[in-house]
Protein backbone atom coordinates (compact mmCIF):
# COMPACT_ATOMS: atom_id res chain seq x y z
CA UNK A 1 116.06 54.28 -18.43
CA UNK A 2 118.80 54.88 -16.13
CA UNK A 3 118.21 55.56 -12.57
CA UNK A 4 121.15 57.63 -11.30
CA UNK A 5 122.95 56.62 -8.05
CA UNK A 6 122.01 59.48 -5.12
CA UNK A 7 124.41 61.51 -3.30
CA UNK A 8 123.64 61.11 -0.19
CA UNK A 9 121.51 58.56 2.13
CA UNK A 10 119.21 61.88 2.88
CA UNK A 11 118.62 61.83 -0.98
CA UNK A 12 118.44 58.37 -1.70
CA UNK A 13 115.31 58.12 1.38
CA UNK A 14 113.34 60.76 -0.13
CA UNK A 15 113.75 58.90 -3.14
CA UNK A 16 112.57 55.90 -2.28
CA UNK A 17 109.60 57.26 -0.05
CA UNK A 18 108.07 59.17 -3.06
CA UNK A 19 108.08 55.90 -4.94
CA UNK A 20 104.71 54.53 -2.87
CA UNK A 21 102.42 56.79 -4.63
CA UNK A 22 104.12 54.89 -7.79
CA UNK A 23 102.83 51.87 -6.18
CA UNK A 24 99.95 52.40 -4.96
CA UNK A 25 98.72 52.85 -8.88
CA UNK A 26 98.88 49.09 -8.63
CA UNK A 27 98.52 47.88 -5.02
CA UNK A 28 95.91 50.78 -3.50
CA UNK A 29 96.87 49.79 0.01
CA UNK A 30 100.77 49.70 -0.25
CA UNK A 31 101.80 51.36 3.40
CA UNK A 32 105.38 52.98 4.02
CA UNK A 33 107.05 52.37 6.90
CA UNK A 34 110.08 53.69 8.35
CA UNK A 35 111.42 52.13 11.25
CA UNK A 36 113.99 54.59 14.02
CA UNK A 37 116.59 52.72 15.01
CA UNK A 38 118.58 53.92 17.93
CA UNK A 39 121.73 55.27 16.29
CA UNK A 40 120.66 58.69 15.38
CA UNK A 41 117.47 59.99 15.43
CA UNK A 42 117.13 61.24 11.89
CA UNK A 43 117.87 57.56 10.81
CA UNK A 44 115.58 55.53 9.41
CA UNK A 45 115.05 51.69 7.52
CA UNK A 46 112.21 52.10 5.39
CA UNK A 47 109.98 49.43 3.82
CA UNK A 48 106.92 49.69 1.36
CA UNK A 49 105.02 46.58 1.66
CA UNK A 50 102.19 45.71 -1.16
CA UNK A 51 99.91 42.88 0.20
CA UNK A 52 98.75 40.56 -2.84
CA UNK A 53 94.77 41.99 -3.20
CA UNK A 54 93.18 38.84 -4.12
CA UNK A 55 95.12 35.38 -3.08
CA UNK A 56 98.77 35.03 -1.83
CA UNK A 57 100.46 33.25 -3.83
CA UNK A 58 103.91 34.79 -4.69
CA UNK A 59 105.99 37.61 -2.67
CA UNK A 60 108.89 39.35 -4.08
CA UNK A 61 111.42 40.74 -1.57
CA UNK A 62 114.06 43.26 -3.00
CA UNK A 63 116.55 44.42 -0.02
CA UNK A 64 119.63 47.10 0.21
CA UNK A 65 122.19 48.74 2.52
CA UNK A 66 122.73 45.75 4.70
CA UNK A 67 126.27 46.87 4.59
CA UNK A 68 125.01 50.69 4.66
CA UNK A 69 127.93 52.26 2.03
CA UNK A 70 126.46 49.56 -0.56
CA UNK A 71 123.15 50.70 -0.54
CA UNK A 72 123.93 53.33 -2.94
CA UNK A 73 124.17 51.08 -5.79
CA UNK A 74 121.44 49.26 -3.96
CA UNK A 75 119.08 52.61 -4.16
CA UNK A 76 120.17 52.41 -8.13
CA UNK A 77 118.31 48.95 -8.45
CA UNK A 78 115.61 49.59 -6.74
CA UNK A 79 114.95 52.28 -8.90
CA UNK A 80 115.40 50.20 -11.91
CA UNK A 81 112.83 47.82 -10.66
CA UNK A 82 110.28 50.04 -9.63
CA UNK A 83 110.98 51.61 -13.70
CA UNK A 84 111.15 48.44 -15.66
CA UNK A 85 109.41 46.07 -13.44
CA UNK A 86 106.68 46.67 -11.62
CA UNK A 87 104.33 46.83 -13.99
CA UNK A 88 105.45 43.05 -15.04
CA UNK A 89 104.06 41.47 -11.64
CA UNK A 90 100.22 40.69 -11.12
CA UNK A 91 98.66 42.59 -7.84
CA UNK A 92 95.98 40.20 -7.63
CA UNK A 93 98.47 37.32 -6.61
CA UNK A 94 101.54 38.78 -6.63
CA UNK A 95 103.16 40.58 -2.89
CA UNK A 96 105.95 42.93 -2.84
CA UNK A 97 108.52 44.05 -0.21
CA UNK A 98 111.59 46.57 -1.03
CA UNK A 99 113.41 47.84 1.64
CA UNK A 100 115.55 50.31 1.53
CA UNK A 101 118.81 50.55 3.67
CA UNK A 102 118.95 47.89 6.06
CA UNK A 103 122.11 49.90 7.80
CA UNK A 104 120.99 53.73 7.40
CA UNK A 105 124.02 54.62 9.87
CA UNK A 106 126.27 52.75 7.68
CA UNK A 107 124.80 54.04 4.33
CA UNK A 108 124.88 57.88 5.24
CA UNK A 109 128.52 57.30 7.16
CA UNK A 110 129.78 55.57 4.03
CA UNK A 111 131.01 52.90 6.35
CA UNK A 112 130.16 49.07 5.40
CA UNK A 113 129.37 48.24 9.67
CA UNK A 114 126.79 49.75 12.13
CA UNK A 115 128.19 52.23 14.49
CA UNK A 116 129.35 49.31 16.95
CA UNK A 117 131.16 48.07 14.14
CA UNK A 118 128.98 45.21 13.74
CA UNK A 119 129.03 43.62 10.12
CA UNK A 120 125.47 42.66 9.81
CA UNK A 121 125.75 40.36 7.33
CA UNK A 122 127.44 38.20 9.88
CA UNK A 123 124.67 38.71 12.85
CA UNK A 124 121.52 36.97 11.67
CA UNK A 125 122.46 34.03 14.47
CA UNK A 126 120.02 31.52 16.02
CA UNK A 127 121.70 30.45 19.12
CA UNK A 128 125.28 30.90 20.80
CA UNK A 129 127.46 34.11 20.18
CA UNK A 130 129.93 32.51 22.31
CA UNK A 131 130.04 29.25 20.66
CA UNK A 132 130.26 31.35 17.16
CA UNK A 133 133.54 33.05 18.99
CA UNK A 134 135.24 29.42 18.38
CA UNK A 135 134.31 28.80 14.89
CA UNK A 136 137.30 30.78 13.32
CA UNK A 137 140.14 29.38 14.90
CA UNK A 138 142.68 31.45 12.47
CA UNK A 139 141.26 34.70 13.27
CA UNK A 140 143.16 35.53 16.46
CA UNK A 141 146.36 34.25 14.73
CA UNK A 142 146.01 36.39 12.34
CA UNK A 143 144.55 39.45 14.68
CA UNK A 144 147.79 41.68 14.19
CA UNK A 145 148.09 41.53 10.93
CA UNK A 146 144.24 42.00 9.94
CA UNK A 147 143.14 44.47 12.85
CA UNK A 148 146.33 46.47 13.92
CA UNK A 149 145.11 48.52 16.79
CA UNK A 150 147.15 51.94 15.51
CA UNK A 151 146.46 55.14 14.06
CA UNK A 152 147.37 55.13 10.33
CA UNK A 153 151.23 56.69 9.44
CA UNK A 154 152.93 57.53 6.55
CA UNK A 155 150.46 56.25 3.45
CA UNK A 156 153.86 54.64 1.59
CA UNK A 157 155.25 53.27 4.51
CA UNK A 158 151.98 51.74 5.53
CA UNK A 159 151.34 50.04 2.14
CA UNK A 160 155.24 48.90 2.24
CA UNK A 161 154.40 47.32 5.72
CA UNK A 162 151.05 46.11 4.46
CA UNK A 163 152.82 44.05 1.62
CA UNK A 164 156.05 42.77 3.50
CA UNK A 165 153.05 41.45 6.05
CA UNK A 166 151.24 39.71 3.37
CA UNK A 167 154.29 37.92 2.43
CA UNK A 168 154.98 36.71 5.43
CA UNK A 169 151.14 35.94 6.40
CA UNK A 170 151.11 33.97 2.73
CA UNK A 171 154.10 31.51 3.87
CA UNK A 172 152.71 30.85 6.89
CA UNK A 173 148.61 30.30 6.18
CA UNK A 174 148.42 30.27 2.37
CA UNK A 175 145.80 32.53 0.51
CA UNK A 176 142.99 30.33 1.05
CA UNK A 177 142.78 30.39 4.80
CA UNK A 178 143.59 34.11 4.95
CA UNK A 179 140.20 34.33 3.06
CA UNK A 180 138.18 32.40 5.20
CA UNK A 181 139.48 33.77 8.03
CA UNK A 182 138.87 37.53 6.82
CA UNK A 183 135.62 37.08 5.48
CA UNK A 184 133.77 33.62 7.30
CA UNK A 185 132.63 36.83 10.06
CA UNK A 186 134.69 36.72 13.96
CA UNK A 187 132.55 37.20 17.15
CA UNK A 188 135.62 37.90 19.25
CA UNK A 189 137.30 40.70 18.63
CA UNK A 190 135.13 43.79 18.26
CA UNK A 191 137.68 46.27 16.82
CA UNK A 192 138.26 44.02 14.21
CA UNK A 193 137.31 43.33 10.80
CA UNK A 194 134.45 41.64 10.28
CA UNK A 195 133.34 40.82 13.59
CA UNK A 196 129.65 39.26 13.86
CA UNK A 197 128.75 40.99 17.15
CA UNK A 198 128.11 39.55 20.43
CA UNK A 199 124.52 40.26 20.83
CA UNK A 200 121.88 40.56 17.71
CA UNK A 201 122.21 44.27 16.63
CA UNK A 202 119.01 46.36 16.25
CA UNK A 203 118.92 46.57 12.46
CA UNK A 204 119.18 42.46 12.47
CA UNK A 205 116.14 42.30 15.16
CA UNK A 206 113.97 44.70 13.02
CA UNK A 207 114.86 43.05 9.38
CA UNK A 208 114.13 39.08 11.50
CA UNK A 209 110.56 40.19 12.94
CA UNK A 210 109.89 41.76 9.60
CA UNK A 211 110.43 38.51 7.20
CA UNK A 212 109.21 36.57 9.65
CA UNK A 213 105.87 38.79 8.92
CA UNK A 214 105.89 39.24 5.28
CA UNK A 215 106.48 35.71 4.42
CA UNK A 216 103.43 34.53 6.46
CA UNK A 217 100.73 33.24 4.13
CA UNK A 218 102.17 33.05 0.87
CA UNK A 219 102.95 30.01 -1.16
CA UNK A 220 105.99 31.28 -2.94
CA UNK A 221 108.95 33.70 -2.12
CA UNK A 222 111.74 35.19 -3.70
CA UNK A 223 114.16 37.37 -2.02
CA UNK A 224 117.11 38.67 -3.49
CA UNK A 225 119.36 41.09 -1.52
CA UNK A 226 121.56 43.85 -3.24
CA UNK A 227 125.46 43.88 -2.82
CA UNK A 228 128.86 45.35 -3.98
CA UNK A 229 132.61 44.63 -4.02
CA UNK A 230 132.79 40.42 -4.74
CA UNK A 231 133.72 38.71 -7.80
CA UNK A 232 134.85 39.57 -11.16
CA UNK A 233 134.15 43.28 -11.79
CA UNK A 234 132.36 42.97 -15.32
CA UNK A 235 129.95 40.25 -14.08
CA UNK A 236 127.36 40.15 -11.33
CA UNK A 237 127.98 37.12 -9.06
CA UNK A 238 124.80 35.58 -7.81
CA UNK A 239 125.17 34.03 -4.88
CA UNK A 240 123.46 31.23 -3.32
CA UNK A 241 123.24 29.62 0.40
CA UNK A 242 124.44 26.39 1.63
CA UNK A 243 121.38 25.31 2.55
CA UNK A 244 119.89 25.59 -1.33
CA UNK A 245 118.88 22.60 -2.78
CA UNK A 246 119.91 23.66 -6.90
CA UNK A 247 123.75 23.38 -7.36
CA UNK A 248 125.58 26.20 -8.90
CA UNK A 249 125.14 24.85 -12.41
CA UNK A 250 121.19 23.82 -11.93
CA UNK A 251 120.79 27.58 -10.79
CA UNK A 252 122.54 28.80 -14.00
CA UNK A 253 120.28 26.13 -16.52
CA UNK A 254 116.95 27.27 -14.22
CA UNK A 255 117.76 31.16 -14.29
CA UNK A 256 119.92 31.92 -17.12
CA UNK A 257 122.45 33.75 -14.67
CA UNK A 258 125.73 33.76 -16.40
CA UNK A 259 127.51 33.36 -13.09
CA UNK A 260 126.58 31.71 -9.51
CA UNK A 261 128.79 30.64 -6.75
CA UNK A 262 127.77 28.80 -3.43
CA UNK A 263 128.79 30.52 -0.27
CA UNK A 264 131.28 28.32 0.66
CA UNK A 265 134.89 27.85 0.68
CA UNK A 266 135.26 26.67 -3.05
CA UNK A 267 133.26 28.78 -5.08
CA UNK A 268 132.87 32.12 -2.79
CA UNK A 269 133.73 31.77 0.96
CA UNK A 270 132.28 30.58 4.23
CA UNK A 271 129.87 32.61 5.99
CA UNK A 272 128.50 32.64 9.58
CA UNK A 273 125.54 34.61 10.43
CA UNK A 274 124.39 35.24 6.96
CA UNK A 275 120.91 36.71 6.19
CA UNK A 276 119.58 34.54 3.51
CA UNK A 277 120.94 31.75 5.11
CA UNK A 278 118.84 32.68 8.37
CA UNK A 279 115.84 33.17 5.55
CA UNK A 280 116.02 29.42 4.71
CA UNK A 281 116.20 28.13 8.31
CA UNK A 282 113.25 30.67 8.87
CA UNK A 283 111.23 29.20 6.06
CA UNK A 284 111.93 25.36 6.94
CA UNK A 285 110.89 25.88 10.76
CA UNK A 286 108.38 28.17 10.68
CA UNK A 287 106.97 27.75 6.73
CA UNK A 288 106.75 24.36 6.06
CA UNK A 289 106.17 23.56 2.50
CA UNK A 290 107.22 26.91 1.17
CA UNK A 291 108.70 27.74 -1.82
CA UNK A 292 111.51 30.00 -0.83
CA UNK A 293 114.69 31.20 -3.05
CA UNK A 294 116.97 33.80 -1.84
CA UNK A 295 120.45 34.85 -3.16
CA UNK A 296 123.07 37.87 -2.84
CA UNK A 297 123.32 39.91 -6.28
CA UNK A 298 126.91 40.71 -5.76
CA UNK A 299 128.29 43.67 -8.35
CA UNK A 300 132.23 42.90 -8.26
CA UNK A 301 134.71 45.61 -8.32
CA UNK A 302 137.98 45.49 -8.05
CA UNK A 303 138.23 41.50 -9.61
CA UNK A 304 138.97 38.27 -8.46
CA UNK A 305 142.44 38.05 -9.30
CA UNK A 306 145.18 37.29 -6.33
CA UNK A 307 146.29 41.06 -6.89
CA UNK A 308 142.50 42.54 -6.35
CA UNK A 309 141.55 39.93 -3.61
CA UNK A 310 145.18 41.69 -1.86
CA UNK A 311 143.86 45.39 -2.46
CA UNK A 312 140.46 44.55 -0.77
CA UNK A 313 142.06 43.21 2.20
CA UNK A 314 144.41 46.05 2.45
CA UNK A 315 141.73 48.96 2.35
CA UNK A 316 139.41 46.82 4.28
CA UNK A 317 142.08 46.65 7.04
CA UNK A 318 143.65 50.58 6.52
CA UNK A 319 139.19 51.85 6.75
CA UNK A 320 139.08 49.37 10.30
CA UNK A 321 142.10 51.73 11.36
CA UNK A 322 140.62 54.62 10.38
CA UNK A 323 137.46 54.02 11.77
CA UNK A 324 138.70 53.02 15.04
CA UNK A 325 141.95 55.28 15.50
CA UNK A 326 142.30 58.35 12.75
CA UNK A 327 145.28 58.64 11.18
CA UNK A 328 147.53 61.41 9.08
CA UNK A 329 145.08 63.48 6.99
CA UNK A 330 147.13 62.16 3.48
CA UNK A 331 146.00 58.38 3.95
CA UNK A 332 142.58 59.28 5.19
CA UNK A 333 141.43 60.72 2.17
CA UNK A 334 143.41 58.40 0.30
CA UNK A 335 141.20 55.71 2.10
CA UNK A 336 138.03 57.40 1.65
CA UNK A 337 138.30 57.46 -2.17
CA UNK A 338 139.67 54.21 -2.17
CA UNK A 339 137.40 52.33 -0.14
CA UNK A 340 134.30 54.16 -2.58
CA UNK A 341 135.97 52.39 -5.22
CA UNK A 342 135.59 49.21 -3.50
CA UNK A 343 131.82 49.56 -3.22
CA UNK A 344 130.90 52.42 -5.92
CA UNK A 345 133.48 52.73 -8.84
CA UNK A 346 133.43 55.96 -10.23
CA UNK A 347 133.50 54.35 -13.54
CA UNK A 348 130.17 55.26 -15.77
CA UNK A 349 130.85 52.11 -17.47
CA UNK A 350 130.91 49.65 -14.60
CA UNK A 351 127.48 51.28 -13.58
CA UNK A 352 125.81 50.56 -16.69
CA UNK A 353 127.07 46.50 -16.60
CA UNK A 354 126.08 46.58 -13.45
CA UNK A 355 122.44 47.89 -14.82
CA UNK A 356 122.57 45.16 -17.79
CA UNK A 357 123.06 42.64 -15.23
CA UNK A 358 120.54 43.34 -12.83
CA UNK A 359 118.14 43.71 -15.49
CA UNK A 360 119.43 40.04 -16.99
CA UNK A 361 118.80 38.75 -13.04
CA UNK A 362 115.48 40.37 -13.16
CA UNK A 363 114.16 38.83 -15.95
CA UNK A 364 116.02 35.10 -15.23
CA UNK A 365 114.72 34.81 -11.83
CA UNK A 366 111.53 36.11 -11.89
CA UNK A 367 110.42 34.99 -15.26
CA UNK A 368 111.53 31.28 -14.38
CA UNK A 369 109.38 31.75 -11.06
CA UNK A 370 106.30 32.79 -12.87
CA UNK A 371 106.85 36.37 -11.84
CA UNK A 372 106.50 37.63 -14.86
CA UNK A 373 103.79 38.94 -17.75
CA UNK A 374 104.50 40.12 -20.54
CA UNK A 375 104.37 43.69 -21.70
């Protein structure tokens, strides 16, 4: 069955809302609750949580929207797993948690950050902002070139600018530390791409006092967190934390996925501030003896090539613009439809890999776990 992607985040709520009477065939006291943040009024993260009914022995945590514009897909899989999946898990032992936009603001603005342009993938931080500020030494070298504080001009001339910078940047810092220095997350300039925050945002205080909840009393968790716009665009990159134990190759012979990288700087790229990475430190201080695995399902788009890595960076950079200072009305819709190519192709094809492989991580990691009965 194919659940379709929704138009809207107004759509894609309702959606998801009218899915607890689904689950409340199975798990009678499943509760819906939809958390106000302070952005908008008529925004909302909303969770339906399904308490195991006899002993707690496994949870199952299925997240999306934590950057709001890739919910959409997000809202897709969730779908998919309510269809083809719920019925697989055993009530009597088995928890559930599926949350549903993470970053509502960003997911009905079609924008990646919260409205203070916070990344919140990058603000799940136990300890120091400041000391986080010093962590990415390239960043403010390379602060012109990745955050230009203009309005955006003529769409050729800025793409003719954008590549005769790359050029230079390329000689000077070499592809490799560009990356890191992009993506690792920056906690000192707020207009720029990125940036961590310099405070925990809302959203990451809500989503923290919520696992922290959840995972309380059972033996076994799995969380896996929804994501678009990394890695090769006809597979589904899992990635996996640091701080797991299974290399990339014992996760592939354990879960049958066809592809997993490590977040760090040789198989995906450093993060700070990460949210399964938080998860992990959660579940060693505070959950001693769990057994906890958590991973990013990340649905590439545009490739992994040199070439695609080059036209993520440059919409990423020309949407910060936008965001921040406008621009002539010819590149901002060009930027609008490119940057929803970045995290929804329009392709009906790429949708239904993306399916397959969510269904193949499905089946791999919770039928390895014990998840799983058959049909």
């Amino acid at each position: 069955m194919t659940s379709p992607i929704p138009a809207s985040y107004a759509q894609s709520r309702a959606r998801f809302r009218a899915r607890l009477d689904t689950i409340r065939e199975l798990w009678p006291d499943s509760r819906l609750i939809s958390q106000t943040l302070p952005h908008e009024t008529d925004l909302t993260t909303d969770w339906i949580s399904a308490e195991a009914l006899a002993s707690r022995e496994k949870l199952f945590v299925l997240s999306t929207g934590l950057h709001g514009i890739e919910g959409y897909l997000g809202s897709a899989m969730l779908e998919l797993f309510i269809e083809e999946y719920l019925s697989r898990l055993d009530p009597q032992s088995t928890g559930l948690l599926l949350v549903h936009a993470l970053n509502p603001w960003g997911m009905k603005h079609w924008k990646r950050t919260n409205p203070n342009n916070v990344d919140l993938n990058r603000n799940f931080v136990n300890g120091d902002f400041a000391a986080l500020a010093r962590t990415n030494p390239d960043y403010p070298k390379l602060d012109p070139y990745l955050s230009p504080q203009k309005a955006l001009g003529n769409l050729t001339l800025e793409k003719l600018l954008f590549f005769d910078q790359t050029l230079h940047q390329l000689v000077l810092f070499g592809p490799r530390r560009i990356r890191e220095a992009a993506l690792m997350g920056q906690y000192a300039r707020p207009r720029g791409i990125y940036f961590g925050g310099q405070e925990l945002q809302p959203e990451t205080r809500t989503m923290m006092d919520l696992f922290r909840s959840a995972f309380a009393g059972y033996k076994q968790i799995v969380h896996l967190d929804m994501h678009t716009g990394y890695g090769p665009r006809t597979q589904m990159t899992l990635v996996t934390s640091p701080r797991e134990k299974m290399s990339a190759a014992e996760t592939t012979a354990k879960y049958g996925a066809p592809l997993v990288a490590a977040a760090n700087p040789d198989e995906f790229y450093t993060m700070n501030g990460d949210m399964i990475d938080w998860e992990y430190e959660l579940v060693t201080k505070e959950f001693p003896g769990r057994h906890y695995f958590g991973a990013a399902c990340e649905f590439g788009t545009f490739g992994e090539s040199i070439l695609a890595g080059a036209r993520s960076l440059r919409i990423t950079i020309f949407k910060n613009q936008a965001n921040l200072f406008g621009g002539q009305p010819a590149a901002l819709k060009w930027v609008e439809q490119e940057y929803h190519e970045l995290y929804l192709p329009s392709a009906p094809a790429w949708f239904a890999k993306a399916q397959a492989d969510a269904r193949q991580t499905f089946d791999g990691i919770l039928g390895a776990e014990g998840y799983l009965h058959s049909q």
